[in-house]
N, C-alpha and C. Protein backbone atom coordinates (compact mmCIF):
# COMPACT_ATOMS: atom_id res chain seq x y z
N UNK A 1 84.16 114.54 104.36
CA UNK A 1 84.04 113.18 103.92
C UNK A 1 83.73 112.29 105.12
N UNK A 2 82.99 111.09 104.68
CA UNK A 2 82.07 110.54 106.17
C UNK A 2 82.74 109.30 105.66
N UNK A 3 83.36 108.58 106.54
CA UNK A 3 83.89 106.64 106.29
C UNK A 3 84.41 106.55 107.25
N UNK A 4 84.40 105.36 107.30
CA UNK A 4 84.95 104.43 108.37
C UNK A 4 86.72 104.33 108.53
N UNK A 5 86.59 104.02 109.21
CA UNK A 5 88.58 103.64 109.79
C UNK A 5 88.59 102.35 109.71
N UNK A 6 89.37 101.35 108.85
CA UNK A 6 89.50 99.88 109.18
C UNK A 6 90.41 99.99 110.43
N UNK A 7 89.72 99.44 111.47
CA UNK A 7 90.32 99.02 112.85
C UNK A 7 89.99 97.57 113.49
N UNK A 8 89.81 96.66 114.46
CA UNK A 8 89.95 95.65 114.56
C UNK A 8 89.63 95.79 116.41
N UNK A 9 88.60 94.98 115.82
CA UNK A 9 87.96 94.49 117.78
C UNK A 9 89.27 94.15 118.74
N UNK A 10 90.11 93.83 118.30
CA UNK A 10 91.06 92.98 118.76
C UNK A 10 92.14 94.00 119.64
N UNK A 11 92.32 95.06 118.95
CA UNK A 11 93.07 95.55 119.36
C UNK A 11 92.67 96.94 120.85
N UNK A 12 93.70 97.45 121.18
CA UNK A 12 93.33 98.31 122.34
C UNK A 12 93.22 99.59 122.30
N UNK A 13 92.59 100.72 122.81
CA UNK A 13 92.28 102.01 122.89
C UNK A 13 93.26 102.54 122.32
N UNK A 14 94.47 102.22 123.02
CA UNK A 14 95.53 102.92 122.55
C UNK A 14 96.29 102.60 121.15
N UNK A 15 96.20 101.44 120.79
CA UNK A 15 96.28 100.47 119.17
C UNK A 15 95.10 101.43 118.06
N UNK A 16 94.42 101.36 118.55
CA UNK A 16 93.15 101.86 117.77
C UNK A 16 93.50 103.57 117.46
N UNK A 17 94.02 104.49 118.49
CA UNK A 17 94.55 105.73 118.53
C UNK A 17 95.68 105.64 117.59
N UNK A 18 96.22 105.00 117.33
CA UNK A 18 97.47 104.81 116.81
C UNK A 18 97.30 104.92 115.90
N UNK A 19 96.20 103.96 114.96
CA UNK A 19 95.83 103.24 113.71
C UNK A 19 95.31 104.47 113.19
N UNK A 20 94.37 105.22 113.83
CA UNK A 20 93.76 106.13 113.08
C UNK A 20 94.16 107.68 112.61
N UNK A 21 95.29 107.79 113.76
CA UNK A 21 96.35 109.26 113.69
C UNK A 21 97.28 108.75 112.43
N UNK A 22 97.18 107.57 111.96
CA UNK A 22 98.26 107.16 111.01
C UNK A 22 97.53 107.61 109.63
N UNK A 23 96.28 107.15 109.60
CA UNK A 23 95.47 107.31 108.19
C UNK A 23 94.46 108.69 108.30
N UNK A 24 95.13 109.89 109.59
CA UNK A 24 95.03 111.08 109.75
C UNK A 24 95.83 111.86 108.86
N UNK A 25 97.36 110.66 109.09
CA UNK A 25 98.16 111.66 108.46
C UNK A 25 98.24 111.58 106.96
N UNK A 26 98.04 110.32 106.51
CA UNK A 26 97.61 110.50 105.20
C UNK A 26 96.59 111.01 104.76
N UNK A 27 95.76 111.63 105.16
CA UNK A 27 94.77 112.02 104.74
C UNK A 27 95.25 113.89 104.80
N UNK A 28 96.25 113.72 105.97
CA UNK A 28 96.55 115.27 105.92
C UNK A 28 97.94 115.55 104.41
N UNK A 29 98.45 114.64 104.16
CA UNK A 29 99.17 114.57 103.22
C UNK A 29 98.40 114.57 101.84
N UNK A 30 97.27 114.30 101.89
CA UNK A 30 96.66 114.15 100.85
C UNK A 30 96.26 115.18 100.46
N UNK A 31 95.37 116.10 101.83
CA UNK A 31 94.38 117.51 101.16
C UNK A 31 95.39 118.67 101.68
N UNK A 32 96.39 118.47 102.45
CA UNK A 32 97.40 119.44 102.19
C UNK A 32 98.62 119.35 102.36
N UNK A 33 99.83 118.87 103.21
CA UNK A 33 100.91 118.55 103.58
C UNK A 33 100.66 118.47 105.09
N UNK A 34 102.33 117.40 105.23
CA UNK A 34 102.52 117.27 106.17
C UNK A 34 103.97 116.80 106.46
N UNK A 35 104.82 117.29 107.63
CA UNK A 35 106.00 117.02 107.75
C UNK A 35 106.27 115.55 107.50
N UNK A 36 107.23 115.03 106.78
CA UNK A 36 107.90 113.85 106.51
C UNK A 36 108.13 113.23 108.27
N UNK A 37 108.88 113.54 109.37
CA UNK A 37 108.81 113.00 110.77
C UNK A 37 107.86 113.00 110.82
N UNK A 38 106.64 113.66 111.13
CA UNK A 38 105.42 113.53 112.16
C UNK A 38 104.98 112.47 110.98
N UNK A 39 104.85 112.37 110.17
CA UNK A 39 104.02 111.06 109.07
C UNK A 39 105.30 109.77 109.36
N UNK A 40 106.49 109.89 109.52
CA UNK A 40 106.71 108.73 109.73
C UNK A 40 106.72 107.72 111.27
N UNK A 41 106.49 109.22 112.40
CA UNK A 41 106.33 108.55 113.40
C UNK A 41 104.79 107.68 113.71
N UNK A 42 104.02 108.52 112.71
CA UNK A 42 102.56 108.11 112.79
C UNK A 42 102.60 106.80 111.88
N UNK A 43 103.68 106.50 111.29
CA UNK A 43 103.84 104.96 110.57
C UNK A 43 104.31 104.17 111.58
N UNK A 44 105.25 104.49 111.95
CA UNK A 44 106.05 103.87 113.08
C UNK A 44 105.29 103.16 113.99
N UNK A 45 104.50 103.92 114.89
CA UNK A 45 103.52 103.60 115.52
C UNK A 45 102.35 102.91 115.09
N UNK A 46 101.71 102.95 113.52
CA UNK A 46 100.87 102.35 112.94
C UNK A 46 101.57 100.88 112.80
N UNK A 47 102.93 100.60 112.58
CA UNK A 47 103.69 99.28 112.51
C UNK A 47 103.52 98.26 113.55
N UNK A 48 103.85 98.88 114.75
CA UNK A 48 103.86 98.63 115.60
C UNK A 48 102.63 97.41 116.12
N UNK A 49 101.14 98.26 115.89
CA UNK A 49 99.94 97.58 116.29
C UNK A 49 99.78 96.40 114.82
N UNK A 50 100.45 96.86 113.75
CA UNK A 50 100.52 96.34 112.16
C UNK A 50 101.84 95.89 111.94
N UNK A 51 102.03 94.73 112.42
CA UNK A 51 103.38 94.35 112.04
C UNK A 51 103.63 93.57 110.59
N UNK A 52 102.57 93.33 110.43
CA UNK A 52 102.71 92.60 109.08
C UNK A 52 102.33 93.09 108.05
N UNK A 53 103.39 92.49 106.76
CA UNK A 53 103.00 93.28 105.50
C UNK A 53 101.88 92.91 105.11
N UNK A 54 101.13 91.67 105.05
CA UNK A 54 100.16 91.09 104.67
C UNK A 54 98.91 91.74 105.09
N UNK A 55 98.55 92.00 106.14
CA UNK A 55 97.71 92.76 107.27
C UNK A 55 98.04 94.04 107.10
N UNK A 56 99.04 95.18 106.37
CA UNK A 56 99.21 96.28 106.58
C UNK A 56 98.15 96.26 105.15
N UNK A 57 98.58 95.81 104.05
CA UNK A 57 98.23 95.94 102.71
C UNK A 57 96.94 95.64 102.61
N UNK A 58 96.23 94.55 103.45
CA UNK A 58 94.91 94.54 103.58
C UNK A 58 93.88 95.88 104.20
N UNK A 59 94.17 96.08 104.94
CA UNK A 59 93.91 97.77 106.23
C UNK A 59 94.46 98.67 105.22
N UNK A 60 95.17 98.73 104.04
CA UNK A 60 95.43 100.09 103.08
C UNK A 60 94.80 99.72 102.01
N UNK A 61 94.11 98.86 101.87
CA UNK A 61 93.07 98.41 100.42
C UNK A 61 91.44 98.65 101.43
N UNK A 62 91.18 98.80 102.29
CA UNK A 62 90.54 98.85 102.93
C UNK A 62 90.08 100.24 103.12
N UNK A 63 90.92 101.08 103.73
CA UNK A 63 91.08 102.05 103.63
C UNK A 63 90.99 103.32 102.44
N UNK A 64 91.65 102.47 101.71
CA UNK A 64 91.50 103.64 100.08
C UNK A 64 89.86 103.03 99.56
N UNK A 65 89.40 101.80 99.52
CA UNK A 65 88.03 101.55 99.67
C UNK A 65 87.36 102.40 99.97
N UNK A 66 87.49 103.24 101.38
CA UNK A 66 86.21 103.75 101.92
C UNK A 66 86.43 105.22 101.53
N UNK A 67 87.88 105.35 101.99
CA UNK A 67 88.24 107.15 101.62
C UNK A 67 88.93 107.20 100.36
N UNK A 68 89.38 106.60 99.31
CA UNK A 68 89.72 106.84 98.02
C UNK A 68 91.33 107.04 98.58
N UNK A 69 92.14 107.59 99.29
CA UNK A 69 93.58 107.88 99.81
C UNK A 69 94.15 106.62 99.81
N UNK A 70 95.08 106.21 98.83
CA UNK A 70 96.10 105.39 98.70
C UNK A 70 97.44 105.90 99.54
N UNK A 71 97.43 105.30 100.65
CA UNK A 71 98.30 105.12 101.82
C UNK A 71 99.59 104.53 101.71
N UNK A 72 99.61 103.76 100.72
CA UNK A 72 101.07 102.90 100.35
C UNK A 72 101.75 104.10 99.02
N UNK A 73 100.95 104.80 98.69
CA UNK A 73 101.59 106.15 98.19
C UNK A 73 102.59 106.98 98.87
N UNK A 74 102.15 107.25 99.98
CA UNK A 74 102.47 108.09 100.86
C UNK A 74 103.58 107.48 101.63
N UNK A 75 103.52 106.51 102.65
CA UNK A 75 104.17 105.97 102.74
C UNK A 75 105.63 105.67 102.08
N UNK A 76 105.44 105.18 100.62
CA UNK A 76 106.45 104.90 99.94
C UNK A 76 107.37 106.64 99.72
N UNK A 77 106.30 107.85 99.52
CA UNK A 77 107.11 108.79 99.10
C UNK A 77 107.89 109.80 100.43
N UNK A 78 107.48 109.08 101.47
CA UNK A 78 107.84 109.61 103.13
C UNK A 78 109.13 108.91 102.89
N UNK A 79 109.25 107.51 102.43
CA UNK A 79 110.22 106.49 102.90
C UNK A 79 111.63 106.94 102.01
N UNK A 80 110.80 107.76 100.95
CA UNK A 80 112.23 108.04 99.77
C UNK A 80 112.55 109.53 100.49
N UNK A 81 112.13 110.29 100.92
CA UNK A 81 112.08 111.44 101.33
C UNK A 81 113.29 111.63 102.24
N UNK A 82 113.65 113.17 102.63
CA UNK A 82 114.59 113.32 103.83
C UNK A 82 113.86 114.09 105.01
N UNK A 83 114.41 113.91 106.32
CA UNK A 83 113.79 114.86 106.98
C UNK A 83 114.27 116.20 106.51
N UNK A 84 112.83 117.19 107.30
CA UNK A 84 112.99 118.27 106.48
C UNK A 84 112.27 118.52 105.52
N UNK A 85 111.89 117.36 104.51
CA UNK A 85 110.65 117.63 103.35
C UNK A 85 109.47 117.51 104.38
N UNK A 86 108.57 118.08 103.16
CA UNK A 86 106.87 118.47 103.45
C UNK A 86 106.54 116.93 102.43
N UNK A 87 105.33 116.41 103.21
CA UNK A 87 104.66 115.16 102.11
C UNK A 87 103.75 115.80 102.03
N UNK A 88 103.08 115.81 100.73
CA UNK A 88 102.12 116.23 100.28
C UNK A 88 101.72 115.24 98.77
N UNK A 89 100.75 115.13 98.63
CA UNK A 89 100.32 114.06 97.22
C UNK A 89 99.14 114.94 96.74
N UNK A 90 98.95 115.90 95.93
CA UNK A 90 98.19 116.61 95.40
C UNK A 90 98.57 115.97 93.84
């Protein structure tokens, strides 16, 4: 699948690394699993450069736009989750 990453001039090499290992991991949650920690540290860190809900929800409508992967899915089912589970959204 060929699309874009919503990312932002604004931010830095390392912001931008961040942003995109985050909607890596949803995307790895999507076409197969992925540990509940490593997806929430890759949120964590996606927060970080995305502190706002307003701006997160825009960049995940954005996102499922280009790649169809609803990210606030995932997210939400990481957040109910324990460590130890596999995320996966098949």
């Amino acid at each position: 699948m060929e699309y874009n990453y919503p990312i932002s001039h604004h931010w830095t090499t390392e912001e931008i690394i961040d942003v995109v290992a985050f909607f890596q991991a949803v995307e790895n949650a999507y076409e197969s699993q992925i540990a509940r920690e490593k997806f929430m540290d890759a949120y964590k860190a996606f927060k970080k450069v995305v502190p706002s809900i307003a701006e997160e929800k825009t960049i995940f409508k954005e996102f499922e736009e280009a790649s169809g992967f609803n990210s606030y899915r995932i997210v939400k089912k990481a957040k109910e989750g324990q460590d130890g589970d596999m995320i996966t959204f098949k």
